[in-house]
C-alpha atoms as a PDB file:
ATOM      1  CA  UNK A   1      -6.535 -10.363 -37.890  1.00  0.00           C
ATOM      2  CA  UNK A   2      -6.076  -9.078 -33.932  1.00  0.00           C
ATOM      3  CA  UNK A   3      -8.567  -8.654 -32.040  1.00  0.00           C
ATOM      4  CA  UNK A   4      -9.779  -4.795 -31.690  1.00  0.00           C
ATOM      5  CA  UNK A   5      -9.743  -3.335 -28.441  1.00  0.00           C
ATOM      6  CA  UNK A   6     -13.271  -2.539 -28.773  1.00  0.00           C
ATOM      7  CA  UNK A   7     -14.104  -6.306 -28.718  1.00  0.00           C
ATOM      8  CA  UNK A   8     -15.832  -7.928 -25.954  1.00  0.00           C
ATOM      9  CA  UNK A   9     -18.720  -6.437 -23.617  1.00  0.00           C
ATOM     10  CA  UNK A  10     -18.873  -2.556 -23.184  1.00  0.00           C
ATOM     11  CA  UNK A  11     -19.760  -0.658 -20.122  1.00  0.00           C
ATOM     12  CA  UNK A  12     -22.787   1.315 -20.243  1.00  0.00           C
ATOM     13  CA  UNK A  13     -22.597   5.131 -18.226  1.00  0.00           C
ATOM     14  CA  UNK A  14     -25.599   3.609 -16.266  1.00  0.00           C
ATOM     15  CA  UNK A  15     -23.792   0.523 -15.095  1.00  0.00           C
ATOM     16  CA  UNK A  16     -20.325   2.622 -14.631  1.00  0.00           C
ATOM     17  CA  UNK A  17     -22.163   4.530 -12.417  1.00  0.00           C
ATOM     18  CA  UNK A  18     -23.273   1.992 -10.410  1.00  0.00           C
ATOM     19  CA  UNK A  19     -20.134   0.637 -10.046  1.00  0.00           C
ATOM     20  CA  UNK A  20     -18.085   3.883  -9.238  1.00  0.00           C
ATOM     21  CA  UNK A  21     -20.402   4.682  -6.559  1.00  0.00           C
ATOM     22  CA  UNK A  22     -19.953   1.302  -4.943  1.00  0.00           C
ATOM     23  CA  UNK A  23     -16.151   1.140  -5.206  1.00  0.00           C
ATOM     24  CA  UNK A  24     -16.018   4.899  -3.910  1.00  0.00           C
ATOM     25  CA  UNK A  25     -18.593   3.745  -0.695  1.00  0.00           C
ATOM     26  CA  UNK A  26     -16.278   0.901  -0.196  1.00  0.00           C
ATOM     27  CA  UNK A  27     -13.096   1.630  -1.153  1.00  0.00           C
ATOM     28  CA  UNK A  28     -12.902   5.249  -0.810  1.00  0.00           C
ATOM     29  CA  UNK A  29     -11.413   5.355  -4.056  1.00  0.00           C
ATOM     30  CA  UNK A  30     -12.664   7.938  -6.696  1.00  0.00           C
ATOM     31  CA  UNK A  31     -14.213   6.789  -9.761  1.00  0.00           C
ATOM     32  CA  UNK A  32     -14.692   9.894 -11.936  1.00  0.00           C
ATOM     33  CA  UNK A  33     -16.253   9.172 -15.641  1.00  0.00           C
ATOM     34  CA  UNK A  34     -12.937   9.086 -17.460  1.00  0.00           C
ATOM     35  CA  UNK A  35     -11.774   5.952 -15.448  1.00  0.00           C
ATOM     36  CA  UNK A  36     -14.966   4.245 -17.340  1.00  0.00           C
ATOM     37  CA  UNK A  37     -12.520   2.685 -20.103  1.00  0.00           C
ATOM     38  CA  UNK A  38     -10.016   1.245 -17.707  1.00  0.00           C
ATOM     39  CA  UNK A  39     -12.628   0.206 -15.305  1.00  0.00           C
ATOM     40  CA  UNK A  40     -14.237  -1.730 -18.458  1.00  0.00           C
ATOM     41  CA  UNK A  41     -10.960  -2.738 -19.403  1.00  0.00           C
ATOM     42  CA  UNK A  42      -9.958  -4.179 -16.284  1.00  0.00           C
ATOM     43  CA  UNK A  43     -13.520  -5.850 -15.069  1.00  0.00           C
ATOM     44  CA  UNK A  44     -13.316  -7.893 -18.832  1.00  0.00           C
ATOM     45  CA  UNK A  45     -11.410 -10.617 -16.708  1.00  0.00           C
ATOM     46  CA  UNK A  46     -14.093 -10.955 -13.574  1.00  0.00           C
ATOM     47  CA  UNK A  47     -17.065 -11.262 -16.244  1.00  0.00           C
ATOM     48  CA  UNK A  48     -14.701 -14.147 -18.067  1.00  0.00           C
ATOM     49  CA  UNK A  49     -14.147 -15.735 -14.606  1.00  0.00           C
ATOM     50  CA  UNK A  50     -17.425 -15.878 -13.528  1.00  0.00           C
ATOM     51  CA  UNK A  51     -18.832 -16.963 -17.241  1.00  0.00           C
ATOM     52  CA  UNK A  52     -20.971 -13.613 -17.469  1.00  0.00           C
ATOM     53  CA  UNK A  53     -21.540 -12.466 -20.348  1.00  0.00           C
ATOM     54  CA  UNK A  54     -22.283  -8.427 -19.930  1.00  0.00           C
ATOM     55  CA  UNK A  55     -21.386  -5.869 -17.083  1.00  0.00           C
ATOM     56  CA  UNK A  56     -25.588  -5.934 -16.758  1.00  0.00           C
ATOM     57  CA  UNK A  57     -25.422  -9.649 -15.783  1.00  0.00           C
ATOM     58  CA  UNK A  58     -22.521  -8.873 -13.533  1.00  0.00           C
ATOM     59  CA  UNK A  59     -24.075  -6.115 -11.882  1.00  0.00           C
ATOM     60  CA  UNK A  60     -27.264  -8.396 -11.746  1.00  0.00           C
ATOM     61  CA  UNK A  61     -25.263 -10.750  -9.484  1.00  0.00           C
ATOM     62  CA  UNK A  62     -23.866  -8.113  -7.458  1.00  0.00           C
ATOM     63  CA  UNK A  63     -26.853  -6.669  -5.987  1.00  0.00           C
ATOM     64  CA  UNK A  64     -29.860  -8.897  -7.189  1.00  0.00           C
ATOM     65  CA  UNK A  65     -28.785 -12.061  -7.232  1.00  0.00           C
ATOM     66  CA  UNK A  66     -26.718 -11.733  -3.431  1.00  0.00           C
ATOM     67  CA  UNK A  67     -23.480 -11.811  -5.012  1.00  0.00           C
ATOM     68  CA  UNK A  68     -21.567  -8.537  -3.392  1.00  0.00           C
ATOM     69  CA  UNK A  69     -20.308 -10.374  -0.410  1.00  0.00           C
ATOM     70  CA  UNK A  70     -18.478 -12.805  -2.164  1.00  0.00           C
ATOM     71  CA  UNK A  71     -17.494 -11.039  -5.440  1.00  0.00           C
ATOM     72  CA  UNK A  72     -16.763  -7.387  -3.289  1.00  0.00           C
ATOM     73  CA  UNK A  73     -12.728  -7.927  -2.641  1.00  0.00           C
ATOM     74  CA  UNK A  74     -11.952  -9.543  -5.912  1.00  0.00           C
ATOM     75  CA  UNK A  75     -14.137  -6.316  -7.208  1.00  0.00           C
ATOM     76  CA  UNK A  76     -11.328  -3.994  -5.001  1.00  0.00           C
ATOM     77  CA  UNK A  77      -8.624  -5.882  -6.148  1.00  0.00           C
ATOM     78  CA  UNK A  78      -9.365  -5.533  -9.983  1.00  0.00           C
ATOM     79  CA  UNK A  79      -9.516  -1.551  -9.433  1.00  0.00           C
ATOM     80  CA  UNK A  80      -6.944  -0.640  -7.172  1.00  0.00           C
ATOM     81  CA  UNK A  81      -3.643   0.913  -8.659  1.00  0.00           C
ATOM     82  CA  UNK A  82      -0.745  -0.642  -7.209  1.00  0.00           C
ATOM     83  CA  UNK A  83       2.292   1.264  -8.546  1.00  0.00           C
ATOM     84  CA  UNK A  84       5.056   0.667  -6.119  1.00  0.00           C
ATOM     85  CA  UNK A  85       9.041   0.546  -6.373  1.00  0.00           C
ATOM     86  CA  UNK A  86      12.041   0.236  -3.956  1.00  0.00           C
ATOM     87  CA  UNK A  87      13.318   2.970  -2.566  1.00  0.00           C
ATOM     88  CA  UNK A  88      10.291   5.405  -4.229  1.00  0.00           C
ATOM     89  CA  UNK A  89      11.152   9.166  -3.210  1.00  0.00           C
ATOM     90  CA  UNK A  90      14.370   8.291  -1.338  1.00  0.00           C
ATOM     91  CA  UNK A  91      14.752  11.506   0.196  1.00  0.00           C
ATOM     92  CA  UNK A  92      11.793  10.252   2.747  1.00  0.00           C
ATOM     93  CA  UNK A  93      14.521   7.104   3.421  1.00  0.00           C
ATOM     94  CA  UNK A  94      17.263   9.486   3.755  1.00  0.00           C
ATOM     95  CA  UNK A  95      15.345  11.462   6.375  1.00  0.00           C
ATOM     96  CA  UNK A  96      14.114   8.395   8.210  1.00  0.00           C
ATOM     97  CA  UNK A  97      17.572   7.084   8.507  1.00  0.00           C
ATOM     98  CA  UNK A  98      19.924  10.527   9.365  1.00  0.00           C
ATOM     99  CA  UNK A  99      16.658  12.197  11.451  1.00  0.00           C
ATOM    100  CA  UNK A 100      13.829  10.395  12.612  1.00  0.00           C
ATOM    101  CA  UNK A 101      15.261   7.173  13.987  1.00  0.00           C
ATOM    102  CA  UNK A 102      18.062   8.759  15.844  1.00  0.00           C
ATOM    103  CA  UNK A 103      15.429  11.128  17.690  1.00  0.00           C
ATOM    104  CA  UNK A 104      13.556   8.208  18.706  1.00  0.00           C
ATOM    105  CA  UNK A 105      16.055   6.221  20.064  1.00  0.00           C
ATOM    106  CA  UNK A 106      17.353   8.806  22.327  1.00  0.00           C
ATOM    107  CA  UNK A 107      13.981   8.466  23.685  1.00  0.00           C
ATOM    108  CA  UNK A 108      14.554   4.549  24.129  1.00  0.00           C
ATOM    109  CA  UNK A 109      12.093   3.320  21.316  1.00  0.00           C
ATOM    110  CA  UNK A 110      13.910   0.681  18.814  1.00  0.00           C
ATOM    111  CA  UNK A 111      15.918   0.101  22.519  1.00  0.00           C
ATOM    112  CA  UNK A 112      13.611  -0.423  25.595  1.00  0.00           C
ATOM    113  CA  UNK A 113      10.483  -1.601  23.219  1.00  0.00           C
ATOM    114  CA  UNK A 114      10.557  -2.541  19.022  1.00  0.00           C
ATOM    115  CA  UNK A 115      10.198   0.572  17.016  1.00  0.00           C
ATOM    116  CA  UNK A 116       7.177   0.335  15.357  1.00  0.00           C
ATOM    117  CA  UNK A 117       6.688   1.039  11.385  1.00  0.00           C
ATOM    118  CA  UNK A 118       3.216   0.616   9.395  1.00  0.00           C
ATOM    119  CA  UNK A 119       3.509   0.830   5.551  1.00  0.00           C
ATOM    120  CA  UNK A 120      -0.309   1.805   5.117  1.00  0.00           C
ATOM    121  CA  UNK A 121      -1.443   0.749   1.816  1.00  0.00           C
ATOM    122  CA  UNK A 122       2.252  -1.261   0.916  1.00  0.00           C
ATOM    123  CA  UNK A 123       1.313  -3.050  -2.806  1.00  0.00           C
ATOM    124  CA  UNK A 124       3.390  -5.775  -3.706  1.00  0.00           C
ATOM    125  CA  UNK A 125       5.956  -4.972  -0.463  1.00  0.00           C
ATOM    126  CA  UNK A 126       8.684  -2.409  -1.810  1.00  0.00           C
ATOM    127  CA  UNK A 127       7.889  -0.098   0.713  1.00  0.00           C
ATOM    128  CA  UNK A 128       7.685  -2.705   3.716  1.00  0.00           C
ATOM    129  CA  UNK A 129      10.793  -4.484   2.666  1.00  0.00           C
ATOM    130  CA  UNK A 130      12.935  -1.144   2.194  1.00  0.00           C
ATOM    131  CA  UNK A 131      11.914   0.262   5.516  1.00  0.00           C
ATOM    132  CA  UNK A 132      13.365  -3.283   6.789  1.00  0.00           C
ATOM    133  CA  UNK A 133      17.009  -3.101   4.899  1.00  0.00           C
ATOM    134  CA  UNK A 134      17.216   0.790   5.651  1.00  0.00           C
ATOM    135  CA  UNK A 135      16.443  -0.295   9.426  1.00  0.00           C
ATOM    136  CA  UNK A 136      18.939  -3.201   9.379  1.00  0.00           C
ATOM    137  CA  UNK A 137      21.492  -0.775   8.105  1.00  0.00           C
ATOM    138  CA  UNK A 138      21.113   0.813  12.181  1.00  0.00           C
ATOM    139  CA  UNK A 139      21.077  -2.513  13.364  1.00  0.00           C
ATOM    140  CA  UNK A 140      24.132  -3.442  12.161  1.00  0.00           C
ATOM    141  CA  UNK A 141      25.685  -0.592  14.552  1.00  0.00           C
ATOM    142  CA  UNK A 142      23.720  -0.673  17.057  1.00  0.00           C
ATOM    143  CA  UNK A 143      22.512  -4.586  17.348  1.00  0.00           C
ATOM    144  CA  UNK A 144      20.124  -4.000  20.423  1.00  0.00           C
ATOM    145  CA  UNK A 145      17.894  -1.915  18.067  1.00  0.00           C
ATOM    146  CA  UNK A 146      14.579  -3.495  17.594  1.00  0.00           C
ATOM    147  CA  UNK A 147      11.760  -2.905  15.099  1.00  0.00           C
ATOM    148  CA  UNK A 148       8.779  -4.391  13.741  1.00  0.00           C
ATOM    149  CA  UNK A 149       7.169  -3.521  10.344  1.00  0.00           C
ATOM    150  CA  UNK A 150       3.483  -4.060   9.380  1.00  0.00           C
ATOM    151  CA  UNK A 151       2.396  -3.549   5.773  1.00  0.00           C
ATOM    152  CA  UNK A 152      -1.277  -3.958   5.109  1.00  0.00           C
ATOM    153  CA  UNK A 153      -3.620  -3.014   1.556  1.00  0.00           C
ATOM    154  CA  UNK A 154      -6.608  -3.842   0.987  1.00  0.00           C
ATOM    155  CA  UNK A 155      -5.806  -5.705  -2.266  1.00  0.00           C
ATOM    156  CA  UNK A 156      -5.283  -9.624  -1.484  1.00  0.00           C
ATOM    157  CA  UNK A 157      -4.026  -9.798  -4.532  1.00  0.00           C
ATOM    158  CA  UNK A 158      -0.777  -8.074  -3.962  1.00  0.00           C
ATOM    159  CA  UNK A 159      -0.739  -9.147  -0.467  1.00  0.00           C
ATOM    160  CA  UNK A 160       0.025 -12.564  -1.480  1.00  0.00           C
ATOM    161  CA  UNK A 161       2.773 -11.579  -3.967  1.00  0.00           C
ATOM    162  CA  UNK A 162       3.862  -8.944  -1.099  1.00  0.00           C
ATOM    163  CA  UNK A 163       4.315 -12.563   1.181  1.00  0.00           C
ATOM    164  CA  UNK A 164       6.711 -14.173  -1.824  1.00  0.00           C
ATOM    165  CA  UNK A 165       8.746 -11.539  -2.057  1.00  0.00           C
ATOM    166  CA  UNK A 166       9.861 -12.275  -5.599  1.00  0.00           C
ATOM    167  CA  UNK A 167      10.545  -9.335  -8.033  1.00  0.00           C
ATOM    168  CA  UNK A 168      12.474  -9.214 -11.301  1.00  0.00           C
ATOM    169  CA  UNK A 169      15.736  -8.002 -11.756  1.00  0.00           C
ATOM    170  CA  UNK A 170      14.548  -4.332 -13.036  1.00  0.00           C
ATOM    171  CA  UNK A 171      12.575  -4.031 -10.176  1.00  0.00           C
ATOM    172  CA  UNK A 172      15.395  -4.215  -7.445  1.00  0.00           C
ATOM    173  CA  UNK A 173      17.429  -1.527  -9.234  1.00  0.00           C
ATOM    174  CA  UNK A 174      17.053   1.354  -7.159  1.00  0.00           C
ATOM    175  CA  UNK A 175      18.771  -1.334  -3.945  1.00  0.00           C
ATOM    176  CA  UNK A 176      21.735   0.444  -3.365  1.00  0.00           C
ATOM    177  CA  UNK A 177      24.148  -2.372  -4.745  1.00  0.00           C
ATOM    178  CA  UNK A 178      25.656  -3.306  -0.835  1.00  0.00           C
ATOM    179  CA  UNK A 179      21.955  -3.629   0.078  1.00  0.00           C
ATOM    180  CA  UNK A 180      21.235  -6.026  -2.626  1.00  0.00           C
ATOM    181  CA  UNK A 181      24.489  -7.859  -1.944  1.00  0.00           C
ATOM    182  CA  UNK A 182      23.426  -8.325   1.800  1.00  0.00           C
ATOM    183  CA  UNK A 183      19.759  -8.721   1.086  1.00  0.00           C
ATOM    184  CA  UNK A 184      18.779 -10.288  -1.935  1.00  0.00           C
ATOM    185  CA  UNK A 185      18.898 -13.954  -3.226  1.00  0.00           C
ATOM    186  CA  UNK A 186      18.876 -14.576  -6.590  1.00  0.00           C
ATOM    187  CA  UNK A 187      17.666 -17.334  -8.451  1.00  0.00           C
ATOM    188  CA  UNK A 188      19.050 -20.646  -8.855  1.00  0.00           C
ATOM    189  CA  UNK A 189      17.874 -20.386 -12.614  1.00  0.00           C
ATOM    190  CA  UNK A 190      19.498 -17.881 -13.794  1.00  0.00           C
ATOM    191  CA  UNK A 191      17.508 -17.631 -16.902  1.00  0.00           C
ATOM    192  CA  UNK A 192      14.412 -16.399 -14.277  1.00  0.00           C
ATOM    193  CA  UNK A 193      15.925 -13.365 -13.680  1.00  0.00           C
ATOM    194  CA  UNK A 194      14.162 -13.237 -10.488  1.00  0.00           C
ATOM    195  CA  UNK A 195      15.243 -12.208  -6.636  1.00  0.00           C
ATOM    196  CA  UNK A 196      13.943 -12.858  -3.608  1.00  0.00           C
ATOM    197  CA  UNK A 197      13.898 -10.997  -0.441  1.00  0.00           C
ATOM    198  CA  UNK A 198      16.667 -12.768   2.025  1.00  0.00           C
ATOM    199  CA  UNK A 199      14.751 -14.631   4.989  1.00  0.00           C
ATOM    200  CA  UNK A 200      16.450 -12.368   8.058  1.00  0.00           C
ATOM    201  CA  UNK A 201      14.481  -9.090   6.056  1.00  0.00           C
ATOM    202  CA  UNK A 202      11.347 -11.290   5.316  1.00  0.00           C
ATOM    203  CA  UNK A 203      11.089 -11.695   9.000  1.00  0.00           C
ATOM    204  CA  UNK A 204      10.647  -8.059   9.711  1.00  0.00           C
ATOM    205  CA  UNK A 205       7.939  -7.780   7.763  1.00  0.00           C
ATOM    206  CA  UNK A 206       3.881  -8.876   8.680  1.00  0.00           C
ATOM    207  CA  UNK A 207       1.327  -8.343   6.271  1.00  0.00           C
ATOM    208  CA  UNK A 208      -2.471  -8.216   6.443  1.00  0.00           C
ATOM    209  CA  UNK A 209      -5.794  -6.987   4.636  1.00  0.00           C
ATOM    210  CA  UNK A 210      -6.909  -3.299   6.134  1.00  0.00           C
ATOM    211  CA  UNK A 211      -9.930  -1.089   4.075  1.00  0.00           C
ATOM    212  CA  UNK A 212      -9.340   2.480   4.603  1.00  0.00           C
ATOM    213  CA  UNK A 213     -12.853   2.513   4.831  1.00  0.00           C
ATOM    214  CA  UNK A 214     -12.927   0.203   8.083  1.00  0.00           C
ATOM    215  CA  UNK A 215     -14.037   2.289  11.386  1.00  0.00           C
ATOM    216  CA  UNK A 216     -11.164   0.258  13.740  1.00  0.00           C
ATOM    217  CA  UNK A 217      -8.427  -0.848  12.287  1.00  0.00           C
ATOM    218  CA  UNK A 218      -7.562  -3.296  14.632  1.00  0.00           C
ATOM    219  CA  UNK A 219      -4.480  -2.061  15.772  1.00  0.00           C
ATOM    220  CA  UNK A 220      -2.982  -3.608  18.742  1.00  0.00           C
ATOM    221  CA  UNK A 221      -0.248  -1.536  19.584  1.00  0.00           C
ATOM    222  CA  UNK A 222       0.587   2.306  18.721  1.00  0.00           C
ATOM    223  CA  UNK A 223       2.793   2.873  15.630  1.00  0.00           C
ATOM    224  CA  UNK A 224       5.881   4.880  16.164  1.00  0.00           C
ATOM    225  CA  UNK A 225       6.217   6.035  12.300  1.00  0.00           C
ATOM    226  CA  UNK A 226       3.621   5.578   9.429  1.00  0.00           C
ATOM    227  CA  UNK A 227       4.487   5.578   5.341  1.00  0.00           C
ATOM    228  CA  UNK A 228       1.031   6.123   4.129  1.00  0.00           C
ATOM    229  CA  UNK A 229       2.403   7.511   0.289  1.00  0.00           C
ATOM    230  CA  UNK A 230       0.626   8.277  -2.568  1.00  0.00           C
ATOM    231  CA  UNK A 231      -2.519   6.513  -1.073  1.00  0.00           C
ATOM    232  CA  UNK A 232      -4.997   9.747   0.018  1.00  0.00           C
ATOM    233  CA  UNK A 233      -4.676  11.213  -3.461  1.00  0.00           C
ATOM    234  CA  UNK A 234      -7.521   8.726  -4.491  1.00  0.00           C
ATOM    235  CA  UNK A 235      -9.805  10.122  -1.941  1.00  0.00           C
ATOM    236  CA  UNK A 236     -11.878  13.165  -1.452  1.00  0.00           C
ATOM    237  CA  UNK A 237     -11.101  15.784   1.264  1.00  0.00           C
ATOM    238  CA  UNK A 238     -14.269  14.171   3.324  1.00  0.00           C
ATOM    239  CA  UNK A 239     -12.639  10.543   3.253  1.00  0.00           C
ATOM    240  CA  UNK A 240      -9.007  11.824   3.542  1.00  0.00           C
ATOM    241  CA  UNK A 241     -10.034  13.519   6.899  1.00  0.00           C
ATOM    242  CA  UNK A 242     -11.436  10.609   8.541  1.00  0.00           C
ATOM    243  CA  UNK A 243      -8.953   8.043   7.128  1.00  0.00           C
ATOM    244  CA  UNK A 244      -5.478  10.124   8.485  1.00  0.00           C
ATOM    245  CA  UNK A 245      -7.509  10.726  11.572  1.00  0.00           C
ATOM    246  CA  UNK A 246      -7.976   7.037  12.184  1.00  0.00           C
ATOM    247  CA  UNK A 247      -4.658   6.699  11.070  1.00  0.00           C
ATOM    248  CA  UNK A 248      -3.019   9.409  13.745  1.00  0.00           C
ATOM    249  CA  UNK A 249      -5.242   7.789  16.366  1.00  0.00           C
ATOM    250  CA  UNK A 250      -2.715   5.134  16.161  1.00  0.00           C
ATOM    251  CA  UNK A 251       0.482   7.080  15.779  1.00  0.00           C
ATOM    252  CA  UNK A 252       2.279   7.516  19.144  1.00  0.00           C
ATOM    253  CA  UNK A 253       3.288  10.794  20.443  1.00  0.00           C
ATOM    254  CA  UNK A 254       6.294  12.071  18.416  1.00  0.00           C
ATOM    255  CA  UNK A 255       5.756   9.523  15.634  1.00  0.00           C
ATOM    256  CA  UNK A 256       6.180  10.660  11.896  1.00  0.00           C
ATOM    257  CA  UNK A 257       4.025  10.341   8.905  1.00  0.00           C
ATOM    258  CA  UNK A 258       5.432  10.264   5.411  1.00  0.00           C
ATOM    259  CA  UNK A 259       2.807  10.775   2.668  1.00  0.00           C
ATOM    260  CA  UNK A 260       3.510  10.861  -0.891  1.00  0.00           C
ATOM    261  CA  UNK A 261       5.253  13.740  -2.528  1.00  0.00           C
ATOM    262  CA  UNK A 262       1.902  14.451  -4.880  1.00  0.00           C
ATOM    263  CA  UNK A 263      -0.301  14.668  -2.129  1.00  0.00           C
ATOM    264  CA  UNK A 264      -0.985  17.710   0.837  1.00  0.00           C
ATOM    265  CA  UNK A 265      -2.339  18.107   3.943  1.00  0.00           C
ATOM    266  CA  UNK A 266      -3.464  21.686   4.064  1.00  0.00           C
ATOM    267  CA  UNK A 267      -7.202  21.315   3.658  1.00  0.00           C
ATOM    268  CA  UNK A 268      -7.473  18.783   6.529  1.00  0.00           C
ATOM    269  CA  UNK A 269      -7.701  18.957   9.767  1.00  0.00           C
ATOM    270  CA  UNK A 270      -4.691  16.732  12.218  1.00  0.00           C
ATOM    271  CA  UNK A 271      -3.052  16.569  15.338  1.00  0.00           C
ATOM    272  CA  UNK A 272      -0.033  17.024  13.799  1.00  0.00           C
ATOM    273  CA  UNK A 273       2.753  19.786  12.904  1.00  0.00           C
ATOM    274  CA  UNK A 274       4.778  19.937   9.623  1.00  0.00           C
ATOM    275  CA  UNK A 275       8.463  18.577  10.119  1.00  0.00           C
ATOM    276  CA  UNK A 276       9.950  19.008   6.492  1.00  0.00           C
ATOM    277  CA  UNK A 277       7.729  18.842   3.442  1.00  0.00           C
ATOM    278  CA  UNK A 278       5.042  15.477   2.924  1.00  0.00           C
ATOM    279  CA  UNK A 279       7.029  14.714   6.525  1.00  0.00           C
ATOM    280  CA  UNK A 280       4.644  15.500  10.005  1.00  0.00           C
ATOM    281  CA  UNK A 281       5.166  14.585  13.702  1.00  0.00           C
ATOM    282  CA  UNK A 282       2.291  13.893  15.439  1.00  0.00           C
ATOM    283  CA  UNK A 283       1.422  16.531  18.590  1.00  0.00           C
END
C-alpha cells in the first residue's frame, strides 16, 4: 500500500509560527498560515538529512542547540519558490531590445564602458542567460557593444544549477529556434535530452549569493538596467520599500527596472518615473 501523504512528522501552528517569522525576518519572504502544508511538506527532507525526528527537535537545534548559523541558508533554500523560464513575459525582451538599449547607446554605454545588467533574484539562470542571447543579438551588428550580466538569489541551491547551465529540452522552448541554433549545445547522449548553454553566452553571465534582506549589497559598480521580476510580490509594502530602494541606489541615472507583470509599484515610494507598464527609468 503507498504511503499517505499524511505520513511522516507534522508541523504544529506553534512551531509554523516560529518558523514563518524567522524566514520572513530573514528572507523577507511572507509566510502566511496557509503555506503551513507546503512548508511541512518541503522541510520533511532537512529533518531526514539531519536524522531529526520532529519539526520540535529541528527547531530545538535551530535556536537552542546553536544550530541557525549553519542550518539558516539550507533553511532559505528549502522555502524559496524558484519558478523561472526563458524568455518569461517577452514583451519586457522586446522592449529591452527595440527601446532601452538603443537609448543607451546613443549615450555611449554598451560603447565607451560595458552595459551593465543585474537579474536580481535570477533562479536556475533563464533570465541571466536570455538577457545574454537577446544582447548578443546587438552584438552581432554592432560588435564594439559591450555588456556584462550579474545574476544573484539568495538560494545556493539554484545558483549552482544556474553555473551548469543544463536544462531539458521543454525548458528551452520558448528560444526562438535561430537563438537555440546559435546558442545551445545539445547533448552528446541523445537519450538525455538535455542542453547546455554555449560557452561564448556562459561567459556573459556571473553569479553570486545576495539576501534581499542584506543592508549593502556589495555592489561595485552602478547597474545600467535591473530585471528584478516577480520577486517583491513575496514581500510586504514595508520590505518592498527598502529592498527597491537599495536596489535604485545602484541603478545609474537613466537605467530601467523591469519587475514582474503581477506585481506594482504604486504604494511605494522611488526615484523613479513610469516608462511603459512594470517598465521604470530611474530619475
Amino acid at each position: 500500500m503507498a504511503d499517505s501523504v499524511f505520513d511522516g512528522p507534522r508541523l504544529t501552528k506553534r512551531d509554523f509560527d516560529t518558523l514563518a517569522s524567522l524566514i520572513e525576518k530573514h528572507a523577507g519572504i511572507q509566510m502566511p498560515d496557509n503555506k503551513r502544508t507546503m512548508l511541512e511538506g518541503r522541510l520533511r527532507r532537512r529533518l531526514k538529512e539531519r536524522k531529526m525526528e520532529s519539526f520540535a527537535q529541528y527547531c530545538r537545534y535551530l535556536f537552542e542547540e546553536g544550530g541557525l548559523d549553519e542550518e539558516l541558508i539550507s533553511l532559505i533554500d528549502v522555502v524559496t519558490t524558484n519558478k523561472t523560464e526563458f524568455f518569461r513575459e517577452s514583451d519586457h525582451f522586446d522592449f529591452l531590445i527595440q527601446t532601452v538599449v538603443p537609448s543607451l547607446i546613443e549615450r555611449g554605454i554598451g560603447i565607451q564602458r560595458p552595459l551593465m545588467v543585474w537579474s536580481a533574484g535570477c533562479s536556475t539562470g533563464p533570465e541571466p542567460y536570455t538577457l545574454a542571447m537577446a544582447l548578443s543579438e546587438i552584438k552581432i551588428g554592432t560588435p564594439s557593444f559591450q555588456f556584462h550580466i550579474l545574476g544573484t538569489d539568495i538560494s545556493t541551491h539554484v545558483l549552482r544549477a544556474a553555473r551548469k547551465a543544463i536544462y531539458t529540452e521543454d525548458m528551452v522552448e520558448p528560444i526562438p529556434m535561430i537563438l537555440r541554433k546559435r546558442y545551445l549545445l545539445r547533448s552528446i547522449d541523445r537519450s538525455a535530452r538535455r542542453i547546455r548553454i554555449a560557452p561564448e553566452i556562459r561567459g556573459f553571465v556571473e553569479f553570486r549569493r545576495l539576501n534581499f534582506m542584506d543592508a549593502d549589497y556589495h555592489m561595485p559598480v552602478m547597474q545600467d538596467i535591473v530585471f528584478c521580476r516577480n520577486v517583491i510580490i513575496y514581500f510586504n509594502r514595508e520590505v518592498r520599500q527598502k529592498v527597491l530602494g537599495r536596489i535604485c541606489r545602484h541603478l545609474s541615472s537613466g537605467g530601467y527596472l523591469f519587475v514582474g507583470h503581477a506585481e506594482t509599484l504604486g504604494d511605494v515610494d522611488l526615484p523613479i518615473r513610469p516608462s511603459i507598464p512594470t517598465v521604470y527609468q530611474r530619475l
